[in-house]
C-alpha atoms as a PDB file:
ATOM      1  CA  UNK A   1       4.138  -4.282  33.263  1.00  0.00           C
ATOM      2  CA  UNK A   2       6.318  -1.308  33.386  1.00  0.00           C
ATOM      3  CA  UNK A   3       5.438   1.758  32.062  1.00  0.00           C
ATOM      4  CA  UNK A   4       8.535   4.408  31.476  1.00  0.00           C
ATOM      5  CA  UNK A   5       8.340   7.654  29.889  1.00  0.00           C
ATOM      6  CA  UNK A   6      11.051   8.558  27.046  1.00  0.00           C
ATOM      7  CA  UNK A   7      11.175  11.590  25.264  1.00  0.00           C
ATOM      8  CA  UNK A   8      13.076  11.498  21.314  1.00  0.00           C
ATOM      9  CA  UNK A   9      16.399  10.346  21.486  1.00  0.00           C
ATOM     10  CA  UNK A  10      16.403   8.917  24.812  1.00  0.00           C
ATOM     11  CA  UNK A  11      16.360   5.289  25.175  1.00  0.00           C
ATOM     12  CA  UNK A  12      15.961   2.052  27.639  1.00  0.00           C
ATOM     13  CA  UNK A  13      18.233  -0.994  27.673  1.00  0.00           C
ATOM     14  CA  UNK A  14      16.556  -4.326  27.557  1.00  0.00           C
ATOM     15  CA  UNK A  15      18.766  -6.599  29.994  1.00  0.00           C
ATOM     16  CA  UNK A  16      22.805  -5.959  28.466  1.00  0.00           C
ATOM     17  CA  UNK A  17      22.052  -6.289  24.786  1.00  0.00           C
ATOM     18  CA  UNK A  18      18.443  -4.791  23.765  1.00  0.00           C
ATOM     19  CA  UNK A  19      18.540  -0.781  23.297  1.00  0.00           C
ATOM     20  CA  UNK A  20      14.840   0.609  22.329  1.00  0.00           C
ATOM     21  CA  UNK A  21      15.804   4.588  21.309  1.00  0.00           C
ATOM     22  CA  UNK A  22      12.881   6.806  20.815  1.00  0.00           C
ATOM     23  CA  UNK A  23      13.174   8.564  17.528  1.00  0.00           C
ATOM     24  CA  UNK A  24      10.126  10.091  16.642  1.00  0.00           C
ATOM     25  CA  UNK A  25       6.724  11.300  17.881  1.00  0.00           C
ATOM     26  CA  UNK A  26       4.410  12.261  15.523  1.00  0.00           C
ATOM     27  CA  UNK A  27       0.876  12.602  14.917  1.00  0.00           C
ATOM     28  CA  UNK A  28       0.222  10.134  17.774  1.00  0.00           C
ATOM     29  CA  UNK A  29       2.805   7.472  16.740  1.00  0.00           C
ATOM     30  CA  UNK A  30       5.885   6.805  18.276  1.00  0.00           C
ATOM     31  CA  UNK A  31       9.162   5.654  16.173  1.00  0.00           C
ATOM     32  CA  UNK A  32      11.563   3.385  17.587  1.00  0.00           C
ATOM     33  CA  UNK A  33      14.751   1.763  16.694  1.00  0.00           C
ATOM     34  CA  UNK A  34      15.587  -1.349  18.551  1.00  0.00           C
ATOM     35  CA  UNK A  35      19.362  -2.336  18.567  1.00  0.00           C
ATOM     36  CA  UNK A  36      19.379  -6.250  19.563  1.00  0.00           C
ATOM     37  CA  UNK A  37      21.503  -9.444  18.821  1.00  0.00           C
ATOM     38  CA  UNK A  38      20.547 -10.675  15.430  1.00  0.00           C
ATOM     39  CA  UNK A  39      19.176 -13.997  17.264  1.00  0.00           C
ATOM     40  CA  UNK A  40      16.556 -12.027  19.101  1.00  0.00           C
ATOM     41  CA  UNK A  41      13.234 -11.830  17.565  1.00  0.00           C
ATOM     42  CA  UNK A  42      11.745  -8.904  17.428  1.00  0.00           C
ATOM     43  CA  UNK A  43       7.827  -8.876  16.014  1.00  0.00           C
ATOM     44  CA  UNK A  44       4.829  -6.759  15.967  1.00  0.00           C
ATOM     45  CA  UNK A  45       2.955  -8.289  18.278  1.00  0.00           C
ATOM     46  CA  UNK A  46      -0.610  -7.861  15.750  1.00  0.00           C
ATOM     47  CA  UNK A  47       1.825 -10.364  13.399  1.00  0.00           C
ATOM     48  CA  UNK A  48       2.433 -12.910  16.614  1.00  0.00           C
ATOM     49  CA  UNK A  49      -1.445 -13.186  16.698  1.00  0.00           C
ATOM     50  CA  UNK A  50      -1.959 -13.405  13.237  1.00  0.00           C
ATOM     51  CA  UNK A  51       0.150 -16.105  12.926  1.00  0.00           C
ATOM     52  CA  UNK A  52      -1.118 -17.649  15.984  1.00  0.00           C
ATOM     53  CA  UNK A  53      -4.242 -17.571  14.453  1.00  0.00           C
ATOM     54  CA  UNK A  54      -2.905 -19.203  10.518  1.00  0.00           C
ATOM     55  CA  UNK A  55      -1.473 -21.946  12.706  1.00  0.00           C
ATOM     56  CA  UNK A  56      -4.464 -22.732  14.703  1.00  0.00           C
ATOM     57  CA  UNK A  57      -6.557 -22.757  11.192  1.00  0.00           C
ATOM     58  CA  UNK A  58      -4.116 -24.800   9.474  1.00  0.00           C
ATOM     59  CA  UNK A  59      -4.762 -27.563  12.160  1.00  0.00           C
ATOM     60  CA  UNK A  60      -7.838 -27.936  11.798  1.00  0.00           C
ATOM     61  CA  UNK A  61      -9.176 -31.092   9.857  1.00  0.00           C
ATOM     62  CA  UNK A  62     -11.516 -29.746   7.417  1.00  0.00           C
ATOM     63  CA  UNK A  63     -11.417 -31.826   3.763  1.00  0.00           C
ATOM     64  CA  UNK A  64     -11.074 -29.714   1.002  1.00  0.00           C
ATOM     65  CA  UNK A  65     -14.418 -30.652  -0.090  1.00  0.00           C
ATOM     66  CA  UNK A  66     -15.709 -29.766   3.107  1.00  0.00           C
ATOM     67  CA  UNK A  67     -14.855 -26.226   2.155  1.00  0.00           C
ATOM     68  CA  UNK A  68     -15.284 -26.042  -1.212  1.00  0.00           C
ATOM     69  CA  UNK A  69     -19.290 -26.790  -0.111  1.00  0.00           C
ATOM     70  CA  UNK A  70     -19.197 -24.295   2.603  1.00  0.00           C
ATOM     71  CA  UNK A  71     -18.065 -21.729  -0.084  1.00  0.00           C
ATOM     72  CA  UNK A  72     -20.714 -22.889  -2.792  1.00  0.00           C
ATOM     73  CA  UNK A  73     -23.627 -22.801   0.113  1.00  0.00           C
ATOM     74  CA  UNK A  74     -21.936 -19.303   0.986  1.00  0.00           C
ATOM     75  CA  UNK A  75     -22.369 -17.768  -2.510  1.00  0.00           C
ATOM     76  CA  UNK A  76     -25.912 -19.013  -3.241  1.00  0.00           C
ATOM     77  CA  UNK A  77     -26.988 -17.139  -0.381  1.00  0.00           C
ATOM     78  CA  UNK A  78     -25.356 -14.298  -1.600  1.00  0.00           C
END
């Protein structure tokens, strides 16, 4: 991992065709603007994991009915 220190305005090129400029620190956050090819995907990685995570749930085999019990045994317990 690299670890480089920017101050606002200043910036770091990503290979020839990623800029990340620093425009903002506030209150302990950090704004960025990322200039990048529109086929580059750029994602917050806490959305990567979350969909990680819908994708591995969605592949489990659980019947419908299997859940809908799960859910009824969860709210008599309640």
């Amino acid at each position: 991992m690299l670890i480089l220190q920017r101050k606002e305005g200043e910036s770091l090129l990503i290979g020839d065709e990623v800029e990340v400029t620093v425009l903002a620190v506030e209150a302990g956050r950090v704004r960025l603007a990322i200039q990048a090819p529109r086929d580059v995907t750029i994602l917050r990685s806490e959305l990567k994991v979350a969909a990680q995570a819908n994708r591995e749930a969605a592949d489990e085999e659980v019947s419908p009915l299997e859940l809908l019990d799960a859910l009824r045994n969860r709210e008599g317990k309640s």
